[in-house]
N, C-alpha and C. Protein backbone atom coordinates (compact mmCIF):
# COMPACT_ATOMS: atom_id res chain seq x y z
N UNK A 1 -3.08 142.93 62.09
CA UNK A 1 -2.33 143.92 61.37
C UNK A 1 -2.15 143.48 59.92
N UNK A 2 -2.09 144.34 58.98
CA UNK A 2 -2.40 144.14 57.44
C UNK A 2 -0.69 144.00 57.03
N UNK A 3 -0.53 142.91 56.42
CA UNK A 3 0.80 142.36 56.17
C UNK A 3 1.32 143.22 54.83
N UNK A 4 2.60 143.85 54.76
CA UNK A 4 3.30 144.74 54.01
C UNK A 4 3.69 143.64 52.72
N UNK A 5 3.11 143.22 51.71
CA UNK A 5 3.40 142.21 50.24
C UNK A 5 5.10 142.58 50.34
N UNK A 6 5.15 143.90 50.27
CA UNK A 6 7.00 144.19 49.79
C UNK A 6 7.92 144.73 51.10
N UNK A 7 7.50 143.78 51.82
CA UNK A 7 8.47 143.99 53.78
C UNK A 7 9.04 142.46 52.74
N UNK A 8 10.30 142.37 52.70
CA UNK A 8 10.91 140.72 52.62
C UNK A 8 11.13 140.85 54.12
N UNK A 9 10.95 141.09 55.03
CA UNK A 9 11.65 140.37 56.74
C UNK A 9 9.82 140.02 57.09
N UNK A 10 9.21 140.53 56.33
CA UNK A 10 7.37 140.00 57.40
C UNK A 10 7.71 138.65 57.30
N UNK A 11 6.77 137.99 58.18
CA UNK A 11 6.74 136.52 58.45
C UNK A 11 6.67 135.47 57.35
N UNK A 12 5.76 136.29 57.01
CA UNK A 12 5.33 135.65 55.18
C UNK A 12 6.41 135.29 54.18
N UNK A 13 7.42 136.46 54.09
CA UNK A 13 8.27 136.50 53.33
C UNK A 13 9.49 135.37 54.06
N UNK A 14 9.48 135.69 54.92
CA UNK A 14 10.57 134.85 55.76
C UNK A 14 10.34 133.25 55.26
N UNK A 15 9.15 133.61 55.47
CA UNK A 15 8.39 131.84 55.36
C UNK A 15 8.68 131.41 53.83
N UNK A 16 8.61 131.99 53.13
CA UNK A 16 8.47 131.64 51.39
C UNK A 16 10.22 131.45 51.18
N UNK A 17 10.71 132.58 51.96
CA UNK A 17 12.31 132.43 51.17
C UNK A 17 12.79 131.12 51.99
N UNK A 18 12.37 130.74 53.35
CA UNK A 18 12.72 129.76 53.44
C UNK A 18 12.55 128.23 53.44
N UNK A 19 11.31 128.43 52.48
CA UNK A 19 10.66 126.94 51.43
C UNK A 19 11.52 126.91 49.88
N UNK A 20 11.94 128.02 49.44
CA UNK A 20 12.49 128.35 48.20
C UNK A 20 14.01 127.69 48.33
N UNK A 21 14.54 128.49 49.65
CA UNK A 21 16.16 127.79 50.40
C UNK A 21 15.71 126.62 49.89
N UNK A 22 14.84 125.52 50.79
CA UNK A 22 14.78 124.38 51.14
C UNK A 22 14.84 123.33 49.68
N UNK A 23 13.92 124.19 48.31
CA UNK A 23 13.97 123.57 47.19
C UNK A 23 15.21 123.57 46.79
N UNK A 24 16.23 124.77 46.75
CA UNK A 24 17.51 124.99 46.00
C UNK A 24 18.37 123.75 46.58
N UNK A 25 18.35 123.49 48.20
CA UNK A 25 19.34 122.26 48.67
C UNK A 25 18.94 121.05 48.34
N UNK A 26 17.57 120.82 47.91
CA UNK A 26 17.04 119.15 47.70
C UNK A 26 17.49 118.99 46.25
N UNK A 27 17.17 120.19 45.02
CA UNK A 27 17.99 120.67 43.70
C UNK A 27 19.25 120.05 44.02
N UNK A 28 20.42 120.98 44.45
CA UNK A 28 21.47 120.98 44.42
C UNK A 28 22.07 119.52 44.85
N UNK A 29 21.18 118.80 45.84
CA UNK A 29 21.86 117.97 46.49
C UNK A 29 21.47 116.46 45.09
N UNK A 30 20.01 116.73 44.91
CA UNK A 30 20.08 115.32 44.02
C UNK A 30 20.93 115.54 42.45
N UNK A 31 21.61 116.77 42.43
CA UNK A 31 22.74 116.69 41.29
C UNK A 31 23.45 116.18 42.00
N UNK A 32 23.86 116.12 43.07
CA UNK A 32 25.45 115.65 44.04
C UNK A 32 25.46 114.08 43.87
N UNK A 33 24.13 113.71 44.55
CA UNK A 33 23.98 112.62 44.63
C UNK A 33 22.09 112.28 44.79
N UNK A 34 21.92 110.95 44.09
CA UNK A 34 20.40 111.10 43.69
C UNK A 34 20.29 110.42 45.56
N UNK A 35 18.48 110.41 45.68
CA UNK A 35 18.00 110.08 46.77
C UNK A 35 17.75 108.81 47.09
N UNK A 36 18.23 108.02 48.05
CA UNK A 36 18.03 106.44 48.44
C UNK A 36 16.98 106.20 49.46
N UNK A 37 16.40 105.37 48.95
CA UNK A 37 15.59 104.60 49.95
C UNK A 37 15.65 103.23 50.05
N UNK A 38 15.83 103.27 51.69
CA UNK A 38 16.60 101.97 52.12
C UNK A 38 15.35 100.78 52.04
N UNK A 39 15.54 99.63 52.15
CA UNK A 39 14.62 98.69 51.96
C UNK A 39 13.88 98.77 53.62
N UNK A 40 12.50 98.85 53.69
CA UNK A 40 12.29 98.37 54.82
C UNK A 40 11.68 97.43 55.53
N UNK A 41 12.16 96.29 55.21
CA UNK A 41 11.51 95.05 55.60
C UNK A 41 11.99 94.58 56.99
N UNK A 42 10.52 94.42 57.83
CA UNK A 42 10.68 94.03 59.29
C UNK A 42 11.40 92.91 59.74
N UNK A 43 11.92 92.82 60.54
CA UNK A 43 12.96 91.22 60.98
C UNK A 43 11.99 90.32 61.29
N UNK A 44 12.56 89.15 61.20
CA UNK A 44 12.15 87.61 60.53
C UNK A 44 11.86 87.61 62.58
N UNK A 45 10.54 86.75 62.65
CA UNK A 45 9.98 86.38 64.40
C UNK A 45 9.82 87.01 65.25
N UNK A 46 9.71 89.18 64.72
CA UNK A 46 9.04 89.79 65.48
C UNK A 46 10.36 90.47 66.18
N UNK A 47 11.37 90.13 65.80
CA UNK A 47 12.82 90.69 66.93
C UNK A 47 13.32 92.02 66.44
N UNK A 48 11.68 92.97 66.99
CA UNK A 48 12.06 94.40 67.05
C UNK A 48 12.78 94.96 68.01
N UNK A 49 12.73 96.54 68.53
CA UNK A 49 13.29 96.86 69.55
C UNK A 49 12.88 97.70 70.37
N UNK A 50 11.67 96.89 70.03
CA UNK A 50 10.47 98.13 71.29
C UNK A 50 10.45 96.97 72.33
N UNK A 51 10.83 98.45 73.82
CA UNK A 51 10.85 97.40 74.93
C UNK A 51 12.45 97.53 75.11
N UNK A 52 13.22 97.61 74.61
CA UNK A 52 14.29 97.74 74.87
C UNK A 52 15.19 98.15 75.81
N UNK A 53 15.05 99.93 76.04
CA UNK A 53 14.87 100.68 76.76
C UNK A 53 14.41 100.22 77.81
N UNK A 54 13.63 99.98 78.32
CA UNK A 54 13.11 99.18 79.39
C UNK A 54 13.54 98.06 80.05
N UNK A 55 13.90 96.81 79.07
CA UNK A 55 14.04 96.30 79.82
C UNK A 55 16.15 96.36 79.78
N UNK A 56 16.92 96.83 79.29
CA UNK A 56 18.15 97.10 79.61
C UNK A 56 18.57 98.49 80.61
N UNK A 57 17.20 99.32 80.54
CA UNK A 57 17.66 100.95 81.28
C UNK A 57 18.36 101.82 80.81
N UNK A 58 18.50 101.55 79.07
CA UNK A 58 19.45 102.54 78.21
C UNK A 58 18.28 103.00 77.69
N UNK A 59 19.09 104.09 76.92
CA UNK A 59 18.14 105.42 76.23
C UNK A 59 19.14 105.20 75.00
N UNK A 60 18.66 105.49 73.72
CA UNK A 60 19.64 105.22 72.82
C UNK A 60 18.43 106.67 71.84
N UNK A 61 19.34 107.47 71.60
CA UNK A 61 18.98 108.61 70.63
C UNK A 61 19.65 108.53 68.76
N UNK A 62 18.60 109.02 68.25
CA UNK A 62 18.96 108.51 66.64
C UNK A 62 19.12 109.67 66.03
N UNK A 63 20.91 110.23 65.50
CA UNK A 63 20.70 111.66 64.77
C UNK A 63 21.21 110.98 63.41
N UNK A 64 20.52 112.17 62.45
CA UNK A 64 20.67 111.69 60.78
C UNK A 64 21.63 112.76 60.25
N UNK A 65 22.64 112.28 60.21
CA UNK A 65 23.77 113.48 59.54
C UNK A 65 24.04 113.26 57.78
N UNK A 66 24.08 114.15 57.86
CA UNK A 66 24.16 114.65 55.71
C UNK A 66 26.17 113.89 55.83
N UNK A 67 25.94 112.51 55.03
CA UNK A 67 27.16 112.13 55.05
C UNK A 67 28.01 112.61 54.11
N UNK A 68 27.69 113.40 52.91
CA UNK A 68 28.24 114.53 51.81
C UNK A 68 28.84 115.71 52.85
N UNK A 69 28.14 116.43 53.81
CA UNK A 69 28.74 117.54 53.82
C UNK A 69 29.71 117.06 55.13
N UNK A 70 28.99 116.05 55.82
CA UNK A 70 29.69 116.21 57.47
C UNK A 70 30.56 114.57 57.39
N UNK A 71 30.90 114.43 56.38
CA UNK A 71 32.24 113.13 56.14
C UNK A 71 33.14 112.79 57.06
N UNK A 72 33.61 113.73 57.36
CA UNK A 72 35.08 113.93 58.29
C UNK A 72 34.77 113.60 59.74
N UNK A 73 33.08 113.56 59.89
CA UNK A 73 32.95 112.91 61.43
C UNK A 73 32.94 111.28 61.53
N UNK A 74 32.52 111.26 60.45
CA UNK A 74 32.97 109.26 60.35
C UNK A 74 33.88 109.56 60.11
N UNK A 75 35.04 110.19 59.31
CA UNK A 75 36.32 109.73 58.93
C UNK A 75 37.12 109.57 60.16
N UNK A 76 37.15 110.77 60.86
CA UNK A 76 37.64 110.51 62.61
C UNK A 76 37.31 109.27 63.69
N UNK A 77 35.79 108.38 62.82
CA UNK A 77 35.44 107.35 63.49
C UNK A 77 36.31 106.00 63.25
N UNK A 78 36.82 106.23 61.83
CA UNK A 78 38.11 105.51 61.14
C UNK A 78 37.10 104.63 60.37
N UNK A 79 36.22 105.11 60.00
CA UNK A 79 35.28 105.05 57.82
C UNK A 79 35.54 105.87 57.32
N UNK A 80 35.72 105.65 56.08
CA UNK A 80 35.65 106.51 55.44
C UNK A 80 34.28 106.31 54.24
N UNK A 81 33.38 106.98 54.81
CA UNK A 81 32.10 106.97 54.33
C UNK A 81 32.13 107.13 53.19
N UNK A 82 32.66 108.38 52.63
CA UNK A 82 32.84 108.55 51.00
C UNK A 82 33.01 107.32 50.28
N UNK A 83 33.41 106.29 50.84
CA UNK A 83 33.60 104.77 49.79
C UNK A 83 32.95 103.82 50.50
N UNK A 84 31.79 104.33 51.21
CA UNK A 84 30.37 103.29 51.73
C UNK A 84 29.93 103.13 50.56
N UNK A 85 28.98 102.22 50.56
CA UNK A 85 27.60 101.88 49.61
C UNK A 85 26.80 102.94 49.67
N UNK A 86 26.19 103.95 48.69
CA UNK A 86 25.57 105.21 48.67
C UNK A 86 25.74 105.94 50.08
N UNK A 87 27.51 106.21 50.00
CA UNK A 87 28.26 107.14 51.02
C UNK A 87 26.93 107.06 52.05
N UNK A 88 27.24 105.88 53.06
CA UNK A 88 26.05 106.11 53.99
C UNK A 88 26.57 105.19 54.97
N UNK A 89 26.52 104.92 55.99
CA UNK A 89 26.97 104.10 57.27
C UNK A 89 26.18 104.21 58.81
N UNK A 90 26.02 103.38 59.13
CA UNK A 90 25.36 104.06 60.40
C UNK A 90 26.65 103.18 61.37
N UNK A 91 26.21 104.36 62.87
CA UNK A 91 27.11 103.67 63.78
C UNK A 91 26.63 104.10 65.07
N UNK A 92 27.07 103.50 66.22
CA UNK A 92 26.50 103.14 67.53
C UNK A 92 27.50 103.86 68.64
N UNK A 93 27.54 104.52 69.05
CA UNK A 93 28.38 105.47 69.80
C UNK A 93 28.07 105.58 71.34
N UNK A 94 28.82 104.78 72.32
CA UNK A 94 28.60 104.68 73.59
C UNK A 94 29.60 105.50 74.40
N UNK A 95 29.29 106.45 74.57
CA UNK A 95 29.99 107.60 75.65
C UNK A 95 30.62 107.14 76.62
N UNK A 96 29.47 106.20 77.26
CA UNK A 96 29.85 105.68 78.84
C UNK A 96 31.10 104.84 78.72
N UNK A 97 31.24 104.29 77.53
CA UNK A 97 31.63 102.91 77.90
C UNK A 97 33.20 103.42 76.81
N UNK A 98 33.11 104.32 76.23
CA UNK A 98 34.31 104.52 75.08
C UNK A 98 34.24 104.40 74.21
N UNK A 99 33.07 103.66 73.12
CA UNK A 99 33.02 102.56 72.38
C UNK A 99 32.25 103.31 71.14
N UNK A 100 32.43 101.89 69.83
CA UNK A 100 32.19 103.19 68.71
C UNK A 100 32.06 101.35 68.15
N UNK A 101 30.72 101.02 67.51
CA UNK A 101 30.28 100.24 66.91
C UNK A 101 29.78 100.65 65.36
N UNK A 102 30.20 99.81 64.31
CA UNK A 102 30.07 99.94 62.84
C UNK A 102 29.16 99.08 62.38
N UNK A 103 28.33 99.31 61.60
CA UNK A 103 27.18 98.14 61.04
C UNK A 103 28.08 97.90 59.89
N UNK A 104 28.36 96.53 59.45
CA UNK A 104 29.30 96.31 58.44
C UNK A 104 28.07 96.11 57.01
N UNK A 105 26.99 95.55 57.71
CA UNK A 105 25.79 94.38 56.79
C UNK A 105 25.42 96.00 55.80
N UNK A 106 24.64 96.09 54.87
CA UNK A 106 24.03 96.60 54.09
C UNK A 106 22.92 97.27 55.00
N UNK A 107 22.32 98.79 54.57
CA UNK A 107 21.75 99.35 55.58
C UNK A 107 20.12 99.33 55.38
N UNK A 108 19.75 98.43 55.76
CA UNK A 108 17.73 98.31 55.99
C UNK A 108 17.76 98.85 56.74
N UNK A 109 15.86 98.62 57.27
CA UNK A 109 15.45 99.09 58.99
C UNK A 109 15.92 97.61 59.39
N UNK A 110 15.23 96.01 58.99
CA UNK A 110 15.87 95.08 59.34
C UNK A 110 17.49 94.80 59.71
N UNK A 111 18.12 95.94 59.30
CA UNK A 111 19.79 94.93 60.15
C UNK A 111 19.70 95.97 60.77
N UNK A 112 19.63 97.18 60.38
CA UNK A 112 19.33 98.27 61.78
C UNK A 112 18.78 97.83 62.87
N UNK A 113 17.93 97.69 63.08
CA UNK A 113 17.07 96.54 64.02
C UNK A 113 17.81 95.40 64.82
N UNK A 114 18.96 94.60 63.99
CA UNK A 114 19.56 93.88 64.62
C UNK A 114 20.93 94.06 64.69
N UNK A 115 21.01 95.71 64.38
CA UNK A 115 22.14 95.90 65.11
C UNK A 115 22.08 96.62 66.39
N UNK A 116 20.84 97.15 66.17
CA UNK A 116 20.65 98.06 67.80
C UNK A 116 20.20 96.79 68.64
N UNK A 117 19.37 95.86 68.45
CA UNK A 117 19.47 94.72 69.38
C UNK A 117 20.62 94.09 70.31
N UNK A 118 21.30 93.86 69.08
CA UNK A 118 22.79 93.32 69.29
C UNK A 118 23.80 94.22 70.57
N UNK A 119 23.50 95.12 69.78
CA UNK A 119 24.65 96.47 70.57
C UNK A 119 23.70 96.22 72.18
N UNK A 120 22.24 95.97 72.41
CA UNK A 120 21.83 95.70 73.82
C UNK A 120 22.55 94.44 74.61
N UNK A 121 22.21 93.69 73.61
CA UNK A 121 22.47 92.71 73.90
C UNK A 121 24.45 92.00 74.25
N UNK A 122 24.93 93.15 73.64
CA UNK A 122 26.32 93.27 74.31
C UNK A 122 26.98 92.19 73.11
N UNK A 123 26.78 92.01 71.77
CA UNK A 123 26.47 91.09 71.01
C UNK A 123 28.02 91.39 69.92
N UNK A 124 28.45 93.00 70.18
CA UNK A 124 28.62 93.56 69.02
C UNK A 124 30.30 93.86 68.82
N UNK A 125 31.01 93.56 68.22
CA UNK A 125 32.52 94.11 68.94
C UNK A 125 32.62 95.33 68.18
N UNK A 126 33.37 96.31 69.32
CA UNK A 126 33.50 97.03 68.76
C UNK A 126 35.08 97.71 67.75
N UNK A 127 34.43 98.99 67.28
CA UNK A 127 35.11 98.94 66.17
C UNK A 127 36.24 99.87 66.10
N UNK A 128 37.25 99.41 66.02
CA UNK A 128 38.63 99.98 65.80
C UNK A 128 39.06 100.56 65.09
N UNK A 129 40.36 102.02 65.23
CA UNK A 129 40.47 102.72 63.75
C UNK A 129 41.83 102.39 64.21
N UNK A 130 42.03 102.27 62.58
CA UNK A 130 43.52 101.62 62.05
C UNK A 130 44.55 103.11 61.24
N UNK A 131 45.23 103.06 61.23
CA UNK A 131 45.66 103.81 60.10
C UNK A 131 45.65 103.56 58.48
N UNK A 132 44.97 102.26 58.06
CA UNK A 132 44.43 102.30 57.06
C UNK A 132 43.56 103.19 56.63
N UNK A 133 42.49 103.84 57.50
CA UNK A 133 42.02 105.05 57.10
C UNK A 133 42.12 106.13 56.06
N UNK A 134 41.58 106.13 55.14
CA UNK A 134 42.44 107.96 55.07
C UNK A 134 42.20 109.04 55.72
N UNK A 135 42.97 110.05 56.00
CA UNK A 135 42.60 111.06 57.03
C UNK A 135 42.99 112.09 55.94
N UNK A 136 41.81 112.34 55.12
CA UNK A 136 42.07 113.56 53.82
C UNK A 136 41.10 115.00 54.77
N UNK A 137 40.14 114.83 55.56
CA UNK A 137 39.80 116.08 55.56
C UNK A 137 40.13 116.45 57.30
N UNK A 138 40.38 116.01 58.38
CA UNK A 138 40.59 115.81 59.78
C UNK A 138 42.27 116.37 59.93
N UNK A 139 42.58 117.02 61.21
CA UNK A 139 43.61 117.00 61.40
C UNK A 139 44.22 115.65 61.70
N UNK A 140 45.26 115.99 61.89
CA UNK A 140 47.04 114.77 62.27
C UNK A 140 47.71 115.68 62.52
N UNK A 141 48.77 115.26 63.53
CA UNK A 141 49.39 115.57 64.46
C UNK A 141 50.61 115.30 63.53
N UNK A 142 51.75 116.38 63.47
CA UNK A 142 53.08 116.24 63.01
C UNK A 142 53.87 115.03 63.86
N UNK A 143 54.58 114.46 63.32
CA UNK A 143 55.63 113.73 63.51
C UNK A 143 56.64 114.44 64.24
N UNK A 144 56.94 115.59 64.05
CA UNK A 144 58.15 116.32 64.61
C UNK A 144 57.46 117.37 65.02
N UNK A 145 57.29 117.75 66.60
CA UNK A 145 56.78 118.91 67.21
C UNK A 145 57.51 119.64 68.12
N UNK A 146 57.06 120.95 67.62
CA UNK A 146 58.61 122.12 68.59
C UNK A 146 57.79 121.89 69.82
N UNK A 147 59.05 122.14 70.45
CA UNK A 147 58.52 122.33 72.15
C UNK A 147 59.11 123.61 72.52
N UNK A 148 59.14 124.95 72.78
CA UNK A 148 59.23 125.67 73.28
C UNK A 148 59.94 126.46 72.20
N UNK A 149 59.98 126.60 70.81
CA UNK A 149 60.79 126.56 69.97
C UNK A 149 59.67 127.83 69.18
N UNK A 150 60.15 128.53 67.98
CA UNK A 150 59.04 129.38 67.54
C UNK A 150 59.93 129.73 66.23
N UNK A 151 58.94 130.66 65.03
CA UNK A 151 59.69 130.96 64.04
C UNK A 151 60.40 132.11 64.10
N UNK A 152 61.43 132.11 65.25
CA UNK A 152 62.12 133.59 65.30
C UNK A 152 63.67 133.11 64.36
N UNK A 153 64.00 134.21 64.12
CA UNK A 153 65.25 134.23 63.17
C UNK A 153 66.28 134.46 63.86
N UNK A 154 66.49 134.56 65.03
CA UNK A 154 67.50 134.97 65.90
C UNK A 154 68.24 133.69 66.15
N UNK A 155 69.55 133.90 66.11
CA UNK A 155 70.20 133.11 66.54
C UNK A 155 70.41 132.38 68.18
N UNK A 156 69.49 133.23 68.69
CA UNK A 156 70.03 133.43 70.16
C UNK A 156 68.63 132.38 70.46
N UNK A 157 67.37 132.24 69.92
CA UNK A 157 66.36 131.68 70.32
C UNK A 157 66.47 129.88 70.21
N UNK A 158 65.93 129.51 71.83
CA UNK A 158 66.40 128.38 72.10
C UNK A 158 65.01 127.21 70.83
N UNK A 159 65.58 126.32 70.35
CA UNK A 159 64.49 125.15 70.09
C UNK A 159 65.20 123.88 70.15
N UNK A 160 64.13 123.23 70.79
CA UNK A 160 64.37 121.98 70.86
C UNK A 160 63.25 120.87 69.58
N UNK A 161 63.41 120.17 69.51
CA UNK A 161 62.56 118.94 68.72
C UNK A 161 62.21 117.98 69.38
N UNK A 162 61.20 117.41 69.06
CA UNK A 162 60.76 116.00 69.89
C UNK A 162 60.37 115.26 69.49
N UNK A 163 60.39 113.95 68.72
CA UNK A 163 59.44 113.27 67.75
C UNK A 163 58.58 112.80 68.90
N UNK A 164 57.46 112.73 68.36
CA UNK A 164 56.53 111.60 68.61
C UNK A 164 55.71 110.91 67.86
N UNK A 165 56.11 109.16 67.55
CA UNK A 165 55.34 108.30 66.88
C UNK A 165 54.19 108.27 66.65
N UNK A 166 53.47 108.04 65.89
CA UNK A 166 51.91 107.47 65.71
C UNK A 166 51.80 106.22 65.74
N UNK A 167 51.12 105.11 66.55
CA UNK A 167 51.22 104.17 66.75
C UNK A 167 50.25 103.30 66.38
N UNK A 168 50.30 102.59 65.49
CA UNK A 168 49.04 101.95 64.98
C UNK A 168 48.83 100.25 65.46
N UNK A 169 47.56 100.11 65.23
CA UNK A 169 47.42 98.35 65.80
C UNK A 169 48.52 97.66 64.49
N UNK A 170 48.93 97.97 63.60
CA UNK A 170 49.97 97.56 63.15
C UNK A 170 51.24 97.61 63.29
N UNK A 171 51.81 98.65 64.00
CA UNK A 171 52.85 98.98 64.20
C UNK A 171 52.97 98.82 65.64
N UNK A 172 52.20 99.01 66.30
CA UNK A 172 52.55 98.52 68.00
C UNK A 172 53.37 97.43 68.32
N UNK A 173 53.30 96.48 68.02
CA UNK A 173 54.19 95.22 68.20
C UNK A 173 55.79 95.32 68.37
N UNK A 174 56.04 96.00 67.13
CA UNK A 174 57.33 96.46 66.80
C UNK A 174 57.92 97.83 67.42
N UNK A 175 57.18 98.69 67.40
CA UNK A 175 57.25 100.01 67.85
C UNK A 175 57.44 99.83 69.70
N UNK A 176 56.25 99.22 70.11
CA UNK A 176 56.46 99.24 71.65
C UNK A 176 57.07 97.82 72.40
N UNK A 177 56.31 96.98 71.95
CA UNK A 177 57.05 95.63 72.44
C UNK A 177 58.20 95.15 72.54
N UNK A 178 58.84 95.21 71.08
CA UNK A 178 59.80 94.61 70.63
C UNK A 178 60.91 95.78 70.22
N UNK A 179 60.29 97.13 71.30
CA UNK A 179 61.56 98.65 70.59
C UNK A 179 62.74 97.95 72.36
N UNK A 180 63.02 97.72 72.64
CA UNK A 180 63.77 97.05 73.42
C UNK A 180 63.99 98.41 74.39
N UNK A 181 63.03 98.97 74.68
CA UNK A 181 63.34 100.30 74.86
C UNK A 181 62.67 100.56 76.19
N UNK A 182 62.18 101.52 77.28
CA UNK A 182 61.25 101.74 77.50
C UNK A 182 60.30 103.09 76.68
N UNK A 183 58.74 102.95 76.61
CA UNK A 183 58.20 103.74 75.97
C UNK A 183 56.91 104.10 76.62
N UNK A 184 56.79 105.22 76.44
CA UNK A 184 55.59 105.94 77.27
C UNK A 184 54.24 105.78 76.02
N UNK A 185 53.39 105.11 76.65
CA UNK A 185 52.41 105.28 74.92
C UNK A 185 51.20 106.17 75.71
N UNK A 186 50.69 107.01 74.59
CA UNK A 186 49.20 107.87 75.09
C UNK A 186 48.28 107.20 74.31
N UNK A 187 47.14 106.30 74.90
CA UNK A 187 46.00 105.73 74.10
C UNK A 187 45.34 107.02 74.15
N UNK A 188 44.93 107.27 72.72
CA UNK A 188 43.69 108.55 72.18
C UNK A 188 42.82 108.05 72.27
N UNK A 189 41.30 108.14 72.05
CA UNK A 189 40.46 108.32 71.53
C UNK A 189 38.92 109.05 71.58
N UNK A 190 38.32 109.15 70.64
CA UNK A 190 37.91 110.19 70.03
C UNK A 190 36.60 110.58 70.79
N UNK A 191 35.87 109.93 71.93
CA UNK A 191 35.21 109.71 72.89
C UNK A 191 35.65 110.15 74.17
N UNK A 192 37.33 110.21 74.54
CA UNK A 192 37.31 110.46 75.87
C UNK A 192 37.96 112.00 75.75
N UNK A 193 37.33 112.70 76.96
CA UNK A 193 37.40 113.79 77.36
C UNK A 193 39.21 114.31 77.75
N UNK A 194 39.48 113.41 78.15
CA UNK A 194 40.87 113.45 79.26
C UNK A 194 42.01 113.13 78.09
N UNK A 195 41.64 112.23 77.11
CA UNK A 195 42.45 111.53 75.88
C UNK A 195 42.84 113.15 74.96
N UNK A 196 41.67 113.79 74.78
CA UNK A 196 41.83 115.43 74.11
C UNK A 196 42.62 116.19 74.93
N UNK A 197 42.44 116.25 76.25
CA UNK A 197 43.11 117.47 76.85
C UNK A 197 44.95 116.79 77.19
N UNK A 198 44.70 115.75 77.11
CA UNK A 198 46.64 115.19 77.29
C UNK A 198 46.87 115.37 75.87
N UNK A 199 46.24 115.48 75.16
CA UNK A 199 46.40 115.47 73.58
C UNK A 199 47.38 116.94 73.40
N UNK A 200 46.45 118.09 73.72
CA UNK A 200 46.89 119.43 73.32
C UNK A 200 47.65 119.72 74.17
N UNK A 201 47.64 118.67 75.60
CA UNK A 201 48.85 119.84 76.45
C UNK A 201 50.37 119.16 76.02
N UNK A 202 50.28 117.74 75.44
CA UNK A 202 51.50 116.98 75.17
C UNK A 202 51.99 117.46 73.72
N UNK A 203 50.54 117.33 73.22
CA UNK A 203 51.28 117.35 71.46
C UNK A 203 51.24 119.15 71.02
């Protein structure tokens, strides 16, 4: 069939506007920030990570996220990527196990390499979020949350208040140990399924 030059939805056209898209974001993006290329020099005695898979029985999948637009998913990891070395970080994310590993070293294929080794090799500790963080683009949870309470103007409508703490590896000591108290603590995190749903039905 003889292709319509002035159809913009024919295939053709589809195809061109979306090579044209593709120039305007590589444009736009190296004004944001110019393009890096990481060094790639192979590790020192051959200690790649082919074979891996095999011989541990893990599958380990590699996604490349735009750390400009999608920030706030490391920031929830407790980086704040925006003040990486060319806003960039990689990290190791184990479902099974809970766990959330940070490459601290400078980012080659070489420490890449020996950090996915490592992380097999059970090598790696993992990595903790502090409230040092900043949490500029992610929700947080109020300090003071209504419980059954609402913005009615009536005098007659019941509310109650409830604080609940945020508890940090800094503040735990004092807060739970040493509150001479008894205290109910909810460990979060950002991996478990069950940690979200006590999340929204508590907070």
């Amino acid at each position: 069939a003889t292709q319509n030059p002035f159809d913009k939805r024919s295939p053709e056209s589809l195809k061109i506007l979306a090579e044209r898209r593709q120039c305007e974001l590589l444009y736009h993006g190296e004004l944001i920030q110019k393009a890096i290329f990481f060094p790639s020099g192979q590790p020192e005695n051959g200690e790649g990570i082919s074979g891996l898979g095999c011989k541990y029985n893990k599958t380990m999948s590699f996604i490349v996220i735009d750390s400009l637009t999608y920030h706030p998913f490391a920031e929830r990891l407790g980086v704040d990527v925006l003040a990486q070395k060319d806003k960039s970080a990689v990290f190791i994310i184990d479902p099974e196990n809970e766990s959330t590993y940070f490459m601290k070293e400078d980012i080659s294929l070489r420490n890449i390499m020996h950090f996915v080794r490592n992380f097999f090799q059970k090598r790696l500790n993992r990595h903790l979020k502090t409230s040092d963080t900043p949490m500029r683009f992610t929700h947080t949870f109020r300090e003071e949350v209504e419980v059954n309470g609402s913005s009615e103007s009536s005098s007659n409508a019941v509310s109650r208040e409830v604080a609940f703490d945020v508890v940090s590896s800094k503040t735990f000591l004092e807060s739970v140990m040493e509150s001479g108290s008894t205290d109910v603590v909810l460990f979060t995190s950002t991996n478990c399924a069950f940690c979200t749903m006590m999340s929204q039905n508590v907070l």
